[in-house]
PDB file of N, CA and C in Angstrom:
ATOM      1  N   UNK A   1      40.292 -31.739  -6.753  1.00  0.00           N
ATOM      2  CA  UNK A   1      39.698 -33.061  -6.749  1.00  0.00           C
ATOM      3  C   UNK A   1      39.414 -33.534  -8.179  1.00  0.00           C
ATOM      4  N   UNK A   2      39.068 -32.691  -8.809  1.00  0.00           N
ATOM      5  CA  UNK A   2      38.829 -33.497 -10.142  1.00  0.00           C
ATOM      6  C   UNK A   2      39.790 -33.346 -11.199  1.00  0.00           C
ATOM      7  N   UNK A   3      40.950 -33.530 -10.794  1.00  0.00           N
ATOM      8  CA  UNK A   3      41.896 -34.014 -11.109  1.00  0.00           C
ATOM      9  C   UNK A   3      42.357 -35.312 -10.833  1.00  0.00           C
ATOM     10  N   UNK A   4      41.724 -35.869  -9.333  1.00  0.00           N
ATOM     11  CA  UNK A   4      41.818 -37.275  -9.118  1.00  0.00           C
ATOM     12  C   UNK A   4      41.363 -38.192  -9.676  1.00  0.00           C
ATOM     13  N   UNK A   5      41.739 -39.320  -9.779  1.00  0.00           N
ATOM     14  CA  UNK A   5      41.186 -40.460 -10.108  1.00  0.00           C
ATOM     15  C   UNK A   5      41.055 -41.294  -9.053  1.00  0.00           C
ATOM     16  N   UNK A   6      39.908 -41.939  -8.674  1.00  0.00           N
ATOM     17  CA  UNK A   6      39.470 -43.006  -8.123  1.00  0.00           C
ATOM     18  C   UNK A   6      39.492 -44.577  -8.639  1.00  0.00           C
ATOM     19  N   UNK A   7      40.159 -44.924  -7.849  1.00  0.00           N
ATOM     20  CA  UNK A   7      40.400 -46.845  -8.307  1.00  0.00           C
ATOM     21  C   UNK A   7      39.211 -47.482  -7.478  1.00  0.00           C
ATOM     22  N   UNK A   8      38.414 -47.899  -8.674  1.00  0.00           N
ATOM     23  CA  UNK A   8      37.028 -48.481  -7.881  1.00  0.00           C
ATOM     24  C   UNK A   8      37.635 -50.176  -8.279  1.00  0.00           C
ATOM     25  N   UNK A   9      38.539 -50.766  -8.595  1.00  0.00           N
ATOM     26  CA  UNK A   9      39.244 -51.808  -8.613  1.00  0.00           C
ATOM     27  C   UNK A   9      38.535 -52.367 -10.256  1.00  0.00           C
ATOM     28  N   UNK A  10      38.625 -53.762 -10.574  1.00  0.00           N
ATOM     29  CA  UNK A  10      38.729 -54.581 -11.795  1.00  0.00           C
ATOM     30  C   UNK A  10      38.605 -53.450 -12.770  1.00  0.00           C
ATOM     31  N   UNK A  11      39.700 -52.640 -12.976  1.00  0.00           N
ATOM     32  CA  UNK A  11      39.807 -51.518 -13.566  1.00  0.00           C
ATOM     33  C   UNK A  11      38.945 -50.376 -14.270  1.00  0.00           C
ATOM     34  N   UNK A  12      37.804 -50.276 -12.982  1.00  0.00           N
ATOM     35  CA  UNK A  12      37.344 -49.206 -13.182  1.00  0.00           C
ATOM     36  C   UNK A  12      37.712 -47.604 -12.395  1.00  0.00           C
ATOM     37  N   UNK A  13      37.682 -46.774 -13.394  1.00  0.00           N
ATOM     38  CA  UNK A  13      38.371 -45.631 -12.439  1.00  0.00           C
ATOM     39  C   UNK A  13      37.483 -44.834 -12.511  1.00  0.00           C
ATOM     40  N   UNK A  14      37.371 -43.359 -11.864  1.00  0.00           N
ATOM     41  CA  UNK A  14      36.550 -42.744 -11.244  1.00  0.00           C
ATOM     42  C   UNK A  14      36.529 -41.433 -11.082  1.00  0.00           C
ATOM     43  N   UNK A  15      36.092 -40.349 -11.837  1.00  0.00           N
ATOM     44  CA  UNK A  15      36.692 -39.211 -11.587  1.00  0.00           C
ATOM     45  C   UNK A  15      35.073 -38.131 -11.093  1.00  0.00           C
ATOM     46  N   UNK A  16      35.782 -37.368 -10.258  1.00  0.00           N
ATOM     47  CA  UNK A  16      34.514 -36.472  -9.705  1.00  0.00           C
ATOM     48  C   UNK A  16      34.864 -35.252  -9.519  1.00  0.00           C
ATOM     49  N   UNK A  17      33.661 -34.056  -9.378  1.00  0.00           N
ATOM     50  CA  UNK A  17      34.226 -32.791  -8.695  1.00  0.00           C
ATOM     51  C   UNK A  17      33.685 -32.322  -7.327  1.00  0.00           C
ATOM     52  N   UNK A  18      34.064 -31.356  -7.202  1.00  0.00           N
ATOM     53  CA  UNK A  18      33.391 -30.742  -5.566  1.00  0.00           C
ATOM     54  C   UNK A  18      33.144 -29.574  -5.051  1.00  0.00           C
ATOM     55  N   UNK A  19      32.539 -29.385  -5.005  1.00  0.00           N
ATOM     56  CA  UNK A  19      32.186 -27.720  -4.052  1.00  0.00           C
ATOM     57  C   UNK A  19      31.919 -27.654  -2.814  1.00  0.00           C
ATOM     58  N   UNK A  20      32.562 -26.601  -2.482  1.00  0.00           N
ATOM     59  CA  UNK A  20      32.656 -26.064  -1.155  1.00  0.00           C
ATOM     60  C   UNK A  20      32.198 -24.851  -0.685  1.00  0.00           C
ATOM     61  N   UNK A  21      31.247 -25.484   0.469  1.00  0.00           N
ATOM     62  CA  UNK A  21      31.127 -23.752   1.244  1.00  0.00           C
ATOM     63  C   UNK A  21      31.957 -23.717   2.797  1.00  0.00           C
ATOM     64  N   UNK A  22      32.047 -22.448   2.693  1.00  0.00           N
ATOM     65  CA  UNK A  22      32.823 -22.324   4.240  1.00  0.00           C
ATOM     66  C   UNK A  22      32.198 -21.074   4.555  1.00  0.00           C
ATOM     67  N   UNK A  23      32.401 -21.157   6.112  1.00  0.00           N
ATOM     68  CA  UNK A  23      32.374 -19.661   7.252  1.00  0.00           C
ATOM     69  C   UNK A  23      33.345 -19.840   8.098  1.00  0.00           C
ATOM     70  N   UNK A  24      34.136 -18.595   8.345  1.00  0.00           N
ATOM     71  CA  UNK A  24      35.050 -18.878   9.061  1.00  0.00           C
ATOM     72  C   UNK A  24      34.473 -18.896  10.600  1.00  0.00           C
ATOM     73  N   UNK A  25      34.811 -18.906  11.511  1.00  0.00           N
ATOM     74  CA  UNK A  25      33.945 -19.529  12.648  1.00  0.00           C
ATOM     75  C   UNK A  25      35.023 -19.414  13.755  1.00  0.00           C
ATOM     76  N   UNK A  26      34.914 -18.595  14.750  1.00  0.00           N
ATOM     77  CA  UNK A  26      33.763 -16.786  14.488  1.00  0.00           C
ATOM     78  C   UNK A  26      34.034 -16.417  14.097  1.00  0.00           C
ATOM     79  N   UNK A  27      32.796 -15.761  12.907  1.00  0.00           N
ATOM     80  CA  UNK A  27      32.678 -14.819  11.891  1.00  0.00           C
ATOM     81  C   UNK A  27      33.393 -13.382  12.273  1.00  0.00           C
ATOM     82  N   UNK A  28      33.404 -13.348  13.394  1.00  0.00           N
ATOM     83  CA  UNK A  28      33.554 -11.908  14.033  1.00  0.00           C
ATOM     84  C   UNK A  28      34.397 -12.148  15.600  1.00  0.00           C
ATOM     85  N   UNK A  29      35.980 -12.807  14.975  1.00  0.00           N
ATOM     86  CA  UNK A  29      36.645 -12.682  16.127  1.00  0.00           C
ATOM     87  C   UNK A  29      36.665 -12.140  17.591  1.00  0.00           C
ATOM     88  N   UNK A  30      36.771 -10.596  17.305  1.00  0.00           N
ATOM     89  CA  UNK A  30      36.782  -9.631  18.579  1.00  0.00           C
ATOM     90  C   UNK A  30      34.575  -9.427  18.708  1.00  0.00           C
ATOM     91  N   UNK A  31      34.021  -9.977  18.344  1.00  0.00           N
ATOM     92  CA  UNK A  31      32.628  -9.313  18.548  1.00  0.00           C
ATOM     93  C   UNK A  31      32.303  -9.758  20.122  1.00  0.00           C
ATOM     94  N   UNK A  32      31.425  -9.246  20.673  1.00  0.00           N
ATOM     95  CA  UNK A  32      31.361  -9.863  21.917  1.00  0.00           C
ATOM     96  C   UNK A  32      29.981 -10.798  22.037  1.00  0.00           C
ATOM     97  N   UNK A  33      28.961 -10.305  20.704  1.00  0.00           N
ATOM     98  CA  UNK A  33      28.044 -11.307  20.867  1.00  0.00           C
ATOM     99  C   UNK A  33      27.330 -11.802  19.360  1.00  0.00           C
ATOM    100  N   UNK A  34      28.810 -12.922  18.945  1.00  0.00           N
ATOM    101  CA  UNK A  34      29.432 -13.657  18.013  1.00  0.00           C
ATOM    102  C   UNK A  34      27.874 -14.289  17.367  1.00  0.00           C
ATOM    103  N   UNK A  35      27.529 -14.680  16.168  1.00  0.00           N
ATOM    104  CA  UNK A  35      26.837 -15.262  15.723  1.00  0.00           C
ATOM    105  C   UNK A  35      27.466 -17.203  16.480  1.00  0.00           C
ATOM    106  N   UNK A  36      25.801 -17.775  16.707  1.00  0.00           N
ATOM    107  CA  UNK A  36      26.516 -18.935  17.117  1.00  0.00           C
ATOM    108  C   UNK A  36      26.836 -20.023  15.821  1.00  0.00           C
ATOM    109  N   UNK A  37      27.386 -21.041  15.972  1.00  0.00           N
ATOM    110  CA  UNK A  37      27.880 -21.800  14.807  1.00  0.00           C
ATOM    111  C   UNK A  37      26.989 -22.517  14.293  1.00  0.00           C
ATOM    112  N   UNK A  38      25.661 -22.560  15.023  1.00  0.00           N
ATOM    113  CA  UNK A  38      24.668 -23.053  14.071  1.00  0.00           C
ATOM    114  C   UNK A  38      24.349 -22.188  12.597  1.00  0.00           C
ATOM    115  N   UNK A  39      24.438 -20.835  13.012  1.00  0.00           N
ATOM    116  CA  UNK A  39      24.124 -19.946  12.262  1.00  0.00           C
ATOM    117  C   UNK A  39      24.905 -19.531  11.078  1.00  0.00           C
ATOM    118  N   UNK A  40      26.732 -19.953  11.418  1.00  0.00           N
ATOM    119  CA  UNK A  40      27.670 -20.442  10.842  1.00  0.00           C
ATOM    120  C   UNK A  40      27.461 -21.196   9.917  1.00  0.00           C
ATOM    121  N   UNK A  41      27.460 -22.121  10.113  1.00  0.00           N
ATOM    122  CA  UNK A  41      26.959 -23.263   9.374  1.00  0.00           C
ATOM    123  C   UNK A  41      26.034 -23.199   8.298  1.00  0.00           C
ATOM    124  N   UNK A  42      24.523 -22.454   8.883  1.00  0.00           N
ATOM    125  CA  UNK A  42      23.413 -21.937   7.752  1.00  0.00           C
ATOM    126  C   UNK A  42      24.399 -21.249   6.916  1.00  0.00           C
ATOM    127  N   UNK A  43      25.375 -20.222   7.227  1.00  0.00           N
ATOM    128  CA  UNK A  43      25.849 -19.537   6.120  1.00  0.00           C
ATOM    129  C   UNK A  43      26.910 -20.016   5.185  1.00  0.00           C
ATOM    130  N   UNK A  44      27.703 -21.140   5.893  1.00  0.00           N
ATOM    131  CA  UNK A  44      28.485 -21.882   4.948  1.00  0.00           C
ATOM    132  C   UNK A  44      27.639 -22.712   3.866  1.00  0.00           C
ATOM    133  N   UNK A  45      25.917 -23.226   4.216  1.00  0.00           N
ATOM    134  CA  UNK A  45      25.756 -23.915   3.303  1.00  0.00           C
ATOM    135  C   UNK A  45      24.957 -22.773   2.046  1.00  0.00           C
ATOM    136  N   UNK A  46      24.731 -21.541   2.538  1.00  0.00           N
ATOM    137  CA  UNK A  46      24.630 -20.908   1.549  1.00  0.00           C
ATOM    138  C   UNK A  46      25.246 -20.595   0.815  1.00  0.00           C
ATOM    139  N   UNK A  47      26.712 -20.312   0.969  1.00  0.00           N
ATOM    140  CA  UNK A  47      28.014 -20.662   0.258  1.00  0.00           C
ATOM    141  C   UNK A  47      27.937 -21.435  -0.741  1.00  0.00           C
ATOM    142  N   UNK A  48      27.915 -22.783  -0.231  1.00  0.00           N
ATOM    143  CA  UNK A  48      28.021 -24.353  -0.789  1.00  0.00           C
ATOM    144  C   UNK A  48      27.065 -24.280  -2.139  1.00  0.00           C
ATOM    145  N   UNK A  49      25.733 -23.786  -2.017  1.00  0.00           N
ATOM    146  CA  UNK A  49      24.888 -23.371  -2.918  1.00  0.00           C
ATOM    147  C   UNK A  49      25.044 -22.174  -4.062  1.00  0.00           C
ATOM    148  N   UNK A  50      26.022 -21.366  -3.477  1.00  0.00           N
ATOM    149  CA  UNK A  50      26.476 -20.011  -4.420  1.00  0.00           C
ATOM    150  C   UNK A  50      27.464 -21.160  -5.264  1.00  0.00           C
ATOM    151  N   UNK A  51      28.799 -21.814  -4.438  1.00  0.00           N
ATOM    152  CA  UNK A  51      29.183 -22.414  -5.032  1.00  0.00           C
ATOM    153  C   UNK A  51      28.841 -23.063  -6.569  1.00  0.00           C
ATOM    154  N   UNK A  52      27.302 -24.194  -5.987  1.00  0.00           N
ATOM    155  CA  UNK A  52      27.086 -25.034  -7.248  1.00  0.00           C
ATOM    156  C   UNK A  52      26.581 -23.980  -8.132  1.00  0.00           C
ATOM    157  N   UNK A  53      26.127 -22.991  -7.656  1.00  0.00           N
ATOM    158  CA  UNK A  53      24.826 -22.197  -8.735  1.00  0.00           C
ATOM    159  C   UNK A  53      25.767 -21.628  -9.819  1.00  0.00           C
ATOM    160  N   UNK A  54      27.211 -21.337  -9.365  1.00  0.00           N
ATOM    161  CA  UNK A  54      28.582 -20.314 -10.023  1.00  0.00           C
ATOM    162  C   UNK A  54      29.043 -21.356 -10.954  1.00  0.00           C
ATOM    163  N   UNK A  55      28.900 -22.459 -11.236  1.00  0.00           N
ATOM    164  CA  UNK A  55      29.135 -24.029 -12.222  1.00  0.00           C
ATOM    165  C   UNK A  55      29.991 -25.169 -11.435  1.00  0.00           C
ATOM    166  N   UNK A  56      29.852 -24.953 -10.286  1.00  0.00           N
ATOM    167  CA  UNK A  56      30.563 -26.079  -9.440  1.00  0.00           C
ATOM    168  C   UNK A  56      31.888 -26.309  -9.381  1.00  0.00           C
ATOM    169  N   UNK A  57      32.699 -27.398  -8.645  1.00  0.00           N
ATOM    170  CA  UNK A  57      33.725 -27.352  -8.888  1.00  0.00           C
ATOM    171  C   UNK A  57      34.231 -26.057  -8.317  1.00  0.00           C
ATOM    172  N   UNK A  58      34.213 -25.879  -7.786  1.00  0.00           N
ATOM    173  CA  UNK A  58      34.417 -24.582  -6.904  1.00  0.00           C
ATOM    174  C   UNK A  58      34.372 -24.433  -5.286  1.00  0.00           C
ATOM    175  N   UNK A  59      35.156 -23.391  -4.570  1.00  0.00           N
ATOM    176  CA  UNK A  59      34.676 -22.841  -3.642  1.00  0.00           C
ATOM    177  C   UNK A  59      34.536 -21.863  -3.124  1.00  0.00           C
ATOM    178  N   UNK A  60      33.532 -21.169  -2.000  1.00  0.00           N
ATOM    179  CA  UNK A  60      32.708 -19.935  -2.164  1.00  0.00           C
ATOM    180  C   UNK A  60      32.789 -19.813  -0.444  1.00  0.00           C
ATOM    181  N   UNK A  61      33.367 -18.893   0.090  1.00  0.00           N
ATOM    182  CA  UNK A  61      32.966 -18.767   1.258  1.00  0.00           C
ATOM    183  C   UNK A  61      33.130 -17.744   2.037  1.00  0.00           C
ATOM    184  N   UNK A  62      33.066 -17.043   3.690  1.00  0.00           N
ATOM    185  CA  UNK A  62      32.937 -15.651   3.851  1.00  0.00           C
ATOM    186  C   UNK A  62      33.918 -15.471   4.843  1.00  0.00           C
ATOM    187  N   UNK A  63      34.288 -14.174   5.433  1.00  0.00           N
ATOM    188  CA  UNK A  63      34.888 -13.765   6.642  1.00  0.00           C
ATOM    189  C   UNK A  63      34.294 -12.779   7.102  1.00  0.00           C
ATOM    190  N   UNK A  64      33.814 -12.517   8.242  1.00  0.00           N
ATOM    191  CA  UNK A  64      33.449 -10.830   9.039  1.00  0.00           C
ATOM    192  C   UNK A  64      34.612 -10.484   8.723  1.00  0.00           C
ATOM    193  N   UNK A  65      33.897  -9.565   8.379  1.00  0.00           N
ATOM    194  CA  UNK A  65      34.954  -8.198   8.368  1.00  0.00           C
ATOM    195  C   UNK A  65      35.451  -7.368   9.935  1.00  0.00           C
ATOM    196  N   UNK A  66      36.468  -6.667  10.102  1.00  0.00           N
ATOM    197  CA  UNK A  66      36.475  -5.566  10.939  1.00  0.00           C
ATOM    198  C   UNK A  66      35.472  -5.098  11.715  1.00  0.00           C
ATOM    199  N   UNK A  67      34.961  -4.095  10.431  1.00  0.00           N
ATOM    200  CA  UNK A  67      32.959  -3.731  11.408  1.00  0.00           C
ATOM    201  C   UNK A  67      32.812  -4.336  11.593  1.00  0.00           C
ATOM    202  N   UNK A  68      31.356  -3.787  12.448  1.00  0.00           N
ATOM    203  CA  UNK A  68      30.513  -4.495  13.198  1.00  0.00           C
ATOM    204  C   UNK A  68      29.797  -5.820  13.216  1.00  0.00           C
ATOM    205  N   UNK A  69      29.844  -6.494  14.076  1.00  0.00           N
ATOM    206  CA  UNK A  69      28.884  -7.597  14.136  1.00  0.00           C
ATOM    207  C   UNK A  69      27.451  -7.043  13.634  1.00  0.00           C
ATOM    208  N   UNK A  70      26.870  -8.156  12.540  1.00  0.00           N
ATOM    209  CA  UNK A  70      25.776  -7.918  11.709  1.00  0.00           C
ATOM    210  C   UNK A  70      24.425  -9.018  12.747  1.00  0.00           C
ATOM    211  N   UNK A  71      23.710  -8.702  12.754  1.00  0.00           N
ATOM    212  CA  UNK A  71      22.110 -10.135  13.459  1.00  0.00           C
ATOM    213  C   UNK A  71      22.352 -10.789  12.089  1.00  0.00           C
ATOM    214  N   UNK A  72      23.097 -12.091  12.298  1.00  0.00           N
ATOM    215  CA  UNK A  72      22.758 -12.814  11.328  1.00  0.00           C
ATOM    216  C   UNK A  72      21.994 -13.727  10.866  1.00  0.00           C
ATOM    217  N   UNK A  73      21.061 -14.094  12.047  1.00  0.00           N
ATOM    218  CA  UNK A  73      19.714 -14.517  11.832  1.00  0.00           C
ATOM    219  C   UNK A  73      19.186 -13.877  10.900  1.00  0.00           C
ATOM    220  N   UNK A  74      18.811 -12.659  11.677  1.00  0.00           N
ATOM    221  CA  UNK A  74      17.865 -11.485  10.920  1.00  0.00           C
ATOM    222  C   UNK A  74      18.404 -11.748   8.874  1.00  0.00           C
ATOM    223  N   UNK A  75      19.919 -11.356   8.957  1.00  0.00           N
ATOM    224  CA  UNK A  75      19.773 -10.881   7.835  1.00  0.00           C
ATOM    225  C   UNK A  75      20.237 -12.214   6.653  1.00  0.00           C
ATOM    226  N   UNK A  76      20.495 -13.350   7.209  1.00  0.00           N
ATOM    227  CA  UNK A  76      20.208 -14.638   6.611  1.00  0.00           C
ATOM    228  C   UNK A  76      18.916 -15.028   5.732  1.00  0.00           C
ATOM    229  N   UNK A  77      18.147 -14.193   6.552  1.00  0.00           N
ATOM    230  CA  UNK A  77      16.600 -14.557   6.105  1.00  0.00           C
ATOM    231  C   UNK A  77      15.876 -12.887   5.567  1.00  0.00           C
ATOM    232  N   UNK A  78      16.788 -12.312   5.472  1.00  0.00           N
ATOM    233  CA  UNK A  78      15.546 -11.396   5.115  1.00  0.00           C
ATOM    234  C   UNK A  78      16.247 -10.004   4.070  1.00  0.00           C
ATOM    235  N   UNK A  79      17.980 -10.207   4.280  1.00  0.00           N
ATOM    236  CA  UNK A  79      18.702  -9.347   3.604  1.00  0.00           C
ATOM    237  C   UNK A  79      20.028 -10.056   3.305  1.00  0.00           C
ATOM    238  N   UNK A  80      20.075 -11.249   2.558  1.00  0.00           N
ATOM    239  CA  UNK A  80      21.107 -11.794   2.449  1.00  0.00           C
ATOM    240  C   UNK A  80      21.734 -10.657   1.388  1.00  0.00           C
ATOM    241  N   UNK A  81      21.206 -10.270   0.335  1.00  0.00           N
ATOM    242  CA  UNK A  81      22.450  -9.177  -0.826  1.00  0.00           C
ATOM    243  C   UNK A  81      23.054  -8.518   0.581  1.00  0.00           C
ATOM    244  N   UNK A  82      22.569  -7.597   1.153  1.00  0.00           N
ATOM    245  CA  UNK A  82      23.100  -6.832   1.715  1.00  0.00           C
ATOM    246  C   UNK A  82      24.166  -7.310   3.192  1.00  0.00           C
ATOM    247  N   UNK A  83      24.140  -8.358   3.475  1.00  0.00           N
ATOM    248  CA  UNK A  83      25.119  -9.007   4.478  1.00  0.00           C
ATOM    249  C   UNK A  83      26.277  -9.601   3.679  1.00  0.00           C
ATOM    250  N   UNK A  84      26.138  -9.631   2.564  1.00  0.00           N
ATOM    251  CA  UNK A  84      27.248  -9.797   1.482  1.00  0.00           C
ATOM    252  C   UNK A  84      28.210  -9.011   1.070  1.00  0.00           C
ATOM    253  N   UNK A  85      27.363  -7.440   1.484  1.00  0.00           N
ATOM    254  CA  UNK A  85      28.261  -6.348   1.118  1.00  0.00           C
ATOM    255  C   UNK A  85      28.951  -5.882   2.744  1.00  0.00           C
ATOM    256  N   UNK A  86      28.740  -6.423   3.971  1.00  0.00           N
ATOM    257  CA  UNK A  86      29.523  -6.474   4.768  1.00  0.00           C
ATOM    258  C   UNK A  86      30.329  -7.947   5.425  1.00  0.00           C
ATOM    259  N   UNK A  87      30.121  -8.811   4.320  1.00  0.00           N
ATOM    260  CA  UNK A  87      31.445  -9.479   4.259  1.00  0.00           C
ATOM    261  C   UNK A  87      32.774  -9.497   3.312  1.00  0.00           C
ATOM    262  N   UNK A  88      33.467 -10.548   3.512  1.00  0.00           N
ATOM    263  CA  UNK A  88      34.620 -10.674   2.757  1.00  0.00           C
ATOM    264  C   UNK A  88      34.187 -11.915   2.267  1.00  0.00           C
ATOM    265  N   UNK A  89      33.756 -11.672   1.162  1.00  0.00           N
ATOM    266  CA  UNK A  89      33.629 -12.903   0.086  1.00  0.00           C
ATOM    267  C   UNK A  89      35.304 -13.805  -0.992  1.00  0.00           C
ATOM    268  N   UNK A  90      35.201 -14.430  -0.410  1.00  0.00           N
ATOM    269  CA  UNK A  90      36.677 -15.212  -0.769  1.00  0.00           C
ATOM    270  C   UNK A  90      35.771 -16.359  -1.801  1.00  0.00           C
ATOM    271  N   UNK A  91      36.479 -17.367  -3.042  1.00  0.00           N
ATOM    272  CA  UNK A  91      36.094 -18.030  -4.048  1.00  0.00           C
ATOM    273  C   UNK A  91      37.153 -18.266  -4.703  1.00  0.00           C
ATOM    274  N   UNK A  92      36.994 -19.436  -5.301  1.00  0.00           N
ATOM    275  CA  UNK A  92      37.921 -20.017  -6.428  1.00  0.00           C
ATOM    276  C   UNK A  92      37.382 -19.829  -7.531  1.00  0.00           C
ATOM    277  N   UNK A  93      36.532 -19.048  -7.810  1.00  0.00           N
ATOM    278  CA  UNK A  93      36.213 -18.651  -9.354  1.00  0.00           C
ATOM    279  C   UNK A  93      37.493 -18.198 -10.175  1.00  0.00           C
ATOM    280  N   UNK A  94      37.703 -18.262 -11.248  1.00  0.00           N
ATOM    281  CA  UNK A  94      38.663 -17.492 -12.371  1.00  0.00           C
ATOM    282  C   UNK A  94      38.117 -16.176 -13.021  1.00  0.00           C
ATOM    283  N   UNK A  95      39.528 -15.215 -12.594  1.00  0.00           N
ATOM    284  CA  UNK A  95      39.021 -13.777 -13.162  1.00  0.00           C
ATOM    285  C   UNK A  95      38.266 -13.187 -12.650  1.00  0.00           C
ATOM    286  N   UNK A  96      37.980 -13.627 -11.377  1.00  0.00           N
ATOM    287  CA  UNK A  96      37.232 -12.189 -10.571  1.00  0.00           C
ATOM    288  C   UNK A  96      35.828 -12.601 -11.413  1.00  0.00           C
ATOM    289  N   UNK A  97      35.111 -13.832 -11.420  1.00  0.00           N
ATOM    290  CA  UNK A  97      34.006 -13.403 -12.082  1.00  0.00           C
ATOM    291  C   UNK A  97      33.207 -13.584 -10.443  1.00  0.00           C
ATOM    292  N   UNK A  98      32.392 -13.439 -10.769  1.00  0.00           N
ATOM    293  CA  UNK A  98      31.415 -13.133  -9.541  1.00  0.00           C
ATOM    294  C   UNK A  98      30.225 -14.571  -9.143  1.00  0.00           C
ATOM    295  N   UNK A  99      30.246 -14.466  -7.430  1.00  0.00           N
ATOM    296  CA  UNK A  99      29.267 -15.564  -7.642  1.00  0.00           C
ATOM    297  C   UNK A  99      27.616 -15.700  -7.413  1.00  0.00           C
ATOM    298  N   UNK A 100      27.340 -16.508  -8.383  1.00  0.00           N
ATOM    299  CA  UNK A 100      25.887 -16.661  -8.608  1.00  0.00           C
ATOM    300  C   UNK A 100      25.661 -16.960  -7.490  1.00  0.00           C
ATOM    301  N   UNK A 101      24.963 -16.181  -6.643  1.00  0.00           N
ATOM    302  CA  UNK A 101      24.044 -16.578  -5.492  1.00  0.00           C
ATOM    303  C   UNK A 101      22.732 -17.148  -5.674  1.00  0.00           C
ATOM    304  N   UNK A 102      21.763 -17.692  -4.764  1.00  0.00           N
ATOM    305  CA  UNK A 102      20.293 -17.937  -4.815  1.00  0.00           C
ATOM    306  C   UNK A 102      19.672 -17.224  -5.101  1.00  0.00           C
ATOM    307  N   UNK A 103      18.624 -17.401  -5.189  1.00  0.00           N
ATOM    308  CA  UNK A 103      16.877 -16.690  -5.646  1.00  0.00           C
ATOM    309  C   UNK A 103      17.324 -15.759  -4.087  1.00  0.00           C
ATOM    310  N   UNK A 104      17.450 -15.965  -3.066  1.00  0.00           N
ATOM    311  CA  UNK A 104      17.163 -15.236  -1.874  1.00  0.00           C
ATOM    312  C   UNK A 104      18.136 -13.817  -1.996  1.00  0.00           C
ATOM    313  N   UNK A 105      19.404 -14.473  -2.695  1.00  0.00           N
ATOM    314  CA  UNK A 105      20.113 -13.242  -2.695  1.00  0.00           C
ATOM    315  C   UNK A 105      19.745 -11.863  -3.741  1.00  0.00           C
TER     316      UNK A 105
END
């Protein structure tokens, strides 16, 4: 995107960037008792937030893994580092640098 330009007309143009969070949804294909997509959602916008915190312009988002289905209520709120280390963290960062998560993480 911020590569685009926007034609806001009497020749003004317009350029912006964007970040993205995602969850893939269900987190946990084969699980049988799937986080629901509200909860989805909470975790894509924590994403969205790793995103801006990593310098924006970016995107940041997760997949369940294989193992087990995680309570992602529970660990949304109370062990986000560690529900990080049983996902698949995917990002458009350069070079494998890593992303700045929140104060929570």
């Amino acid at each position: 995107m911020r590569d685009q330009e926007f034609d806001l007309g009497e020749g003004r143009m317009l350029r912006r960037t964007c970040s993205i969070g995602f969850s893939a949804f269900p987190l946990y294909p084969n699980a049988v008792a799937a986080p629901t997509w509200e909860l989805t959602v909470e975790l894509a916008d924590r994403c969205l937030y790793g995103a801006k915190a990593s310098g924006r312009d970016t995107w940041v988002g997760v997949i369940g893994t294989l193992g087990r289905a995680v309570d992602l209520r529970t660990r949304l709120a109370s062990d986000f580092a560690g529900l990080l280390r049983e996902l698949e963290v995917r990002t458009s960062l350069p070079d494998g640098r890593p992303v700045q998560w929140d104060r929570q993480a």
